[in-house]
N, C-alpha and C. Protein backbone atom coordinates (compact mmCIF):
# COMPACT_ATOMS: atom_id res chain seq x y z
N UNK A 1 -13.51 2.75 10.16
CA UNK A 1 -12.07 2.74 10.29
C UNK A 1 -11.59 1.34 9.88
N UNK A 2 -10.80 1.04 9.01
CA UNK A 2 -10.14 -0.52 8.49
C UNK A 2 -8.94 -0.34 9.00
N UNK A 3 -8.76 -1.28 10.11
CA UNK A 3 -7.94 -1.91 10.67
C UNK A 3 -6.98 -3.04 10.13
N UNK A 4 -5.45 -2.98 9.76
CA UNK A 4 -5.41 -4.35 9.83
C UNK A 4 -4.35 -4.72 10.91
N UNK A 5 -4.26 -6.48 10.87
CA UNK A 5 -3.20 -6.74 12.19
C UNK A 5 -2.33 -7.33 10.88
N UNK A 6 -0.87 -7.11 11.21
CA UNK A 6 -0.12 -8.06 10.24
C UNK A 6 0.55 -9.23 10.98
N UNK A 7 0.71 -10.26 10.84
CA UNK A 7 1.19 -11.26 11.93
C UNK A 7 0.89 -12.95 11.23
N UNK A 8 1.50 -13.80 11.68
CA UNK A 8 1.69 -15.00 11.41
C UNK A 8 0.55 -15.71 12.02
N UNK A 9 0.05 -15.06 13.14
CA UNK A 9 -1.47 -15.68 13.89
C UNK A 9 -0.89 -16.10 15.40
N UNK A 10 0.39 -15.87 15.62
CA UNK A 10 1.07 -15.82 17.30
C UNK A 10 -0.09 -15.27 18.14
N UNK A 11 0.49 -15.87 19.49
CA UNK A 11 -0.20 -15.13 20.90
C UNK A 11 -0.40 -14.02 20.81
N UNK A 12 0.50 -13.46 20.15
CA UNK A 12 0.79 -11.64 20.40
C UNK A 12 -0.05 -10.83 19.95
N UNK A 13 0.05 -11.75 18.01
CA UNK A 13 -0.92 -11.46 16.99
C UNK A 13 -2.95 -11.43 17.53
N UNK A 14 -3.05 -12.83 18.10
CA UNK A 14 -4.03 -12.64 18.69
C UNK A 14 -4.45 -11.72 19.68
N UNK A 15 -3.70 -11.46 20.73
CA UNK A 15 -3.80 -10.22 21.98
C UNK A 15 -3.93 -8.97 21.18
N UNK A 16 -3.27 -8.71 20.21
CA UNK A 16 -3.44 -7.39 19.66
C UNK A 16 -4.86 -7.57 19.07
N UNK A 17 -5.01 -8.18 18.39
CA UNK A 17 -6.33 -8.46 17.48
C UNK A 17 -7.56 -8.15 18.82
N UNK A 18 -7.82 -9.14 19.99
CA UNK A 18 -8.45 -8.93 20.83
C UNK A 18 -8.73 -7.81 21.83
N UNK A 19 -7.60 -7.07 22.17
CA UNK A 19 -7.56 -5.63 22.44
C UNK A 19 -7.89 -4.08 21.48
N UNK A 20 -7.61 -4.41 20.45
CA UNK A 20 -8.48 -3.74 19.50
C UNK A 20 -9.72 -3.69 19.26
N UNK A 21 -10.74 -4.80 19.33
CA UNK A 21 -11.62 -5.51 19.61
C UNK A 21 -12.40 -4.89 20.67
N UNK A 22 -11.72 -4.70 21.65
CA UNK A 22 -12.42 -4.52 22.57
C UNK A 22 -12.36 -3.25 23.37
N UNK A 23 -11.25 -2.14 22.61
CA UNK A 23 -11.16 -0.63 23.26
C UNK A 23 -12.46 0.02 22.11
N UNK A 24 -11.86 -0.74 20.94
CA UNK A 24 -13.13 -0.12 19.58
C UNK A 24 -14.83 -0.46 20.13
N UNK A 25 -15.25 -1.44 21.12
CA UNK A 25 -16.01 -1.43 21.76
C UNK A 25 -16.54 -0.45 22.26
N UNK A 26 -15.56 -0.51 23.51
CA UNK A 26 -15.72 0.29 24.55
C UNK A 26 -15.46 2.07 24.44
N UNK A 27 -15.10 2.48 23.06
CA UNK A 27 -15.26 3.71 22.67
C UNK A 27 -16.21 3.89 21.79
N UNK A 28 -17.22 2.57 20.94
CA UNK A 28 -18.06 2.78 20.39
C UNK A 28 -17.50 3.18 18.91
N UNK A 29 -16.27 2.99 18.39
CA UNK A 29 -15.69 3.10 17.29
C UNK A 29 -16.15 1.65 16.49
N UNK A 30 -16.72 2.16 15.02
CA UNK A 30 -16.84 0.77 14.29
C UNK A 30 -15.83 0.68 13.30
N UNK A 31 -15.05 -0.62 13.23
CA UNK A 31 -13.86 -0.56 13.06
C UNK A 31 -14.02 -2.42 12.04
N UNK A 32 -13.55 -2.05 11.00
CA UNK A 32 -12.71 -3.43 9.83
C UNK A 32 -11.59 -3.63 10.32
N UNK A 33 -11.85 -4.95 10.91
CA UNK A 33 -10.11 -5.73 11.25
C UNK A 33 -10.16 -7.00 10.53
N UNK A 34 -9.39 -7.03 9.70
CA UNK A 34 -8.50 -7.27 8.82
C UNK A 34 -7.18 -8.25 9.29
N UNK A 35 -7.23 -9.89 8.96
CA UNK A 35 -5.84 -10.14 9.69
C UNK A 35 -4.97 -10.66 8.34
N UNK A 36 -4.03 -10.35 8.39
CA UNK A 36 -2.90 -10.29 6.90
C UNK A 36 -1.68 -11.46 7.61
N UNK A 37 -2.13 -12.29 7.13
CA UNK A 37 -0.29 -13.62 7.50
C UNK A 37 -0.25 -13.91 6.53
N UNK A 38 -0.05 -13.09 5.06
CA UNK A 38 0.65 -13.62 4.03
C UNK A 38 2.47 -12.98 4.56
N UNK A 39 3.64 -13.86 4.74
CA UNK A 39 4.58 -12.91 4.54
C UNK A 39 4.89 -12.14 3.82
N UNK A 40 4.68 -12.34 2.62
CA UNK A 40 4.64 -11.50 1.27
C UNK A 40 3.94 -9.83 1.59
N UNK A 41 2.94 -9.87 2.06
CA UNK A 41 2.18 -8.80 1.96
C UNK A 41 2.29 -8.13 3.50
N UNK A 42 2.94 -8.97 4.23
CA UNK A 42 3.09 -8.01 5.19
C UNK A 42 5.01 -7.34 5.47
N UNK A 43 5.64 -7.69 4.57
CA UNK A 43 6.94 -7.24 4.12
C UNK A 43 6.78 -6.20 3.14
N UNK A 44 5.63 -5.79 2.21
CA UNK A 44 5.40 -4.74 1.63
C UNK A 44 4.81 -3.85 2.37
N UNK A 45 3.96 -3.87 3.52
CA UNK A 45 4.15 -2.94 4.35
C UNK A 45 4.83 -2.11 5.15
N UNK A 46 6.15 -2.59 4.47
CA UNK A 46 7.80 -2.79 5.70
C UNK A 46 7.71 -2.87 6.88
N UNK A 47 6.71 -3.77 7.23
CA UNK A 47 6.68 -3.89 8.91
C UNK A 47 7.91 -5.07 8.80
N UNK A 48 9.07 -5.65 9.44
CA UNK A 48 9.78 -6.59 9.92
C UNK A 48 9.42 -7.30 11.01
N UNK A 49 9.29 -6.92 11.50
CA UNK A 49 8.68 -7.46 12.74
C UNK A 49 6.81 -7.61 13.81
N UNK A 50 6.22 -8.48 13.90
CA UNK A 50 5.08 -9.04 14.26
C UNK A 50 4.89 -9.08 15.81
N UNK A 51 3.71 -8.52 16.12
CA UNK A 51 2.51 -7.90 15.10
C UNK A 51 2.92 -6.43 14.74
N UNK A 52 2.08 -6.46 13.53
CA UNK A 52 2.12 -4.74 13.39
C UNK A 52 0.87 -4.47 12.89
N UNK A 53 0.66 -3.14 12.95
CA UNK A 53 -0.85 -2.44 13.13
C UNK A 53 -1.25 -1.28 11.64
N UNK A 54 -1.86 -1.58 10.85
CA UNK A 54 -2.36 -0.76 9.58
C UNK A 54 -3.33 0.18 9.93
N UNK A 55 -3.75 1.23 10.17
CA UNK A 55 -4.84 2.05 10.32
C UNK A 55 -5.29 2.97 9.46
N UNK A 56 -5.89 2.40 8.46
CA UNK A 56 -6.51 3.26 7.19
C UNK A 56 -5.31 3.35 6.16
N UNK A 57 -4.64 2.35 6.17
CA UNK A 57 -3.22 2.27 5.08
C UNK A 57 -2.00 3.19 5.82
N UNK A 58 -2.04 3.53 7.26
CA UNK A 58 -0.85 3.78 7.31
C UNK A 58 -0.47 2.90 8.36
N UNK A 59 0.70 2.53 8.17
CA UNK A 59 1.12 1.38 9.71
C UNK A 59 1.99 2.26 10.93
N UNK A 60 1.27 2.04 11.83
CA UNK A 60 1.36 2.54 13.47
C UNK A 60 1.63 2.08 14.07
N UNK A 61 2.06 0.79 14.18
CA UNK A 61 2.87 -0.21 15.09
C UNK A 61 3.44 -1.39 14.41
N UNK A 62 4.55 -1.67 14.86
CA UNK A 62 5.34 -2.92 14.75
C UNK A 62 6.08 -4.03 15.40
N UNK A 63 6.07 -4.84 16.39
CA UNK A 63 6.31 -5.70 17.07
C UNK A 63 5.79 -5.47 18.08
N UNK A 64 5.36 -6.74 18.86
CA UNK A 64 4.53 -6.81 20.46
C UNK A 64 3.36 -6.30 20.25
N UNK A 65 2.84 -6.65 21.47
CA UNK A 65 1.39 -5.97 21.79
C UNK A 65 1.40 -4.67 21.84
N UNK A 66 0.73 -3.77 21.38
CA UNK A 66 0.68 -2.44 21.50
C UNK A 66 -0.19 -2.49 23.15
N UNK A 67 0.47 -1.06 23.59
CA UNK A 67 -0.42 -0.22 24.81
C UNK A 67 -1.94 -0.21 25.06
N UNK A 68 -2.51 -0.58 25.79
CA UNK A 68 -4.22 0.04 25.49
C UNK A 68 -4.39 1.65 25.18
N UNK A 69 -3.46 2.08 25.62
CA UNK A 69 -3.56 3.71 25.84
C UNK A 69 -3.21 3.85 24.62
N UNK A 70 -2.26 3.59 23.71
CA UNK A 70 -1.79 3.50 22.33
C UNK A 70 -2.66 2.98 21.29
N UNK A 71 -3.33 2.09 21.40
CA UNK A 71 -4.81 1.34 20.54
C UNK A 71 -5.83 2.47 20.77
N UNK A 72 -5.92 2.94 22.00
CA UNK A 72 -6.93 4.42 22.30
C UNK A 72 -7.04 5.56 21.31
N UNK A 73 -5.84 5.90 21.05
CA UNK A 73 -5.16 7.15 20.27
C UNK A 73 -5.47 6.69 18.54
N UNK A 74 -5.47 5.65 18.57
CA UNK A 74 -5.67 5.67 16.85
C UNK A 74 -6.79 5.70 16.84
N UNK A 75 -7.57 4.81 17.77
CA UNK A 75 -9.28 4.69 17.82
C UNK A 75 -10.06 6.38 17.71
N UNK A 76 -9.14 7.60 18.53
CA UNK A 76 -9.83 8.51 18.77
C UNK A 76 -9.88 9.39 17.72
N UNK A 77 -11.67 9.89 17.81
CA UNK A 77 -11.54 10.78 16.24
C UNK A 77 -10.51 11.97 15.83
């Protein structure tokens, strides 16, 4: 599964990055994360707002930390 985080490298950016990290663990999902802080390339994703979440080229989240229960659901086959 290729993951990416889009984000400038903020707290937030990191917490998401680290919670992904670690549900893909704990479900045993092997997972490409990917961190994108070009602005350029994360405005062609039309995310506006940071962090936001890529999962196999489609984006699933956009600002704040996502849910654990929400990081769960993309993780699950």
């Amino acid at each position: 599964m290729d993951i990416k985080v889009l984000g400038s490298g903020c707290a937030n950016c990191r917490n998401t990055i680290a919670l992904i990290e670690q549900v893909a663990a704990e479900q045993g999902v092997p997972v490409t994360l990917t961190k994108v802080q070009e602005m350029q390339d994360i405005v062609a994703y039309g995310v506006m707002r940071t962090p936001g979440v890529v999962v196999d080229g489609k984006v699933v989240h956009a600002g704040g930390v996502p849910t654990r229960d929400k990081v769960a659901q993309w993780l699950a086959p």
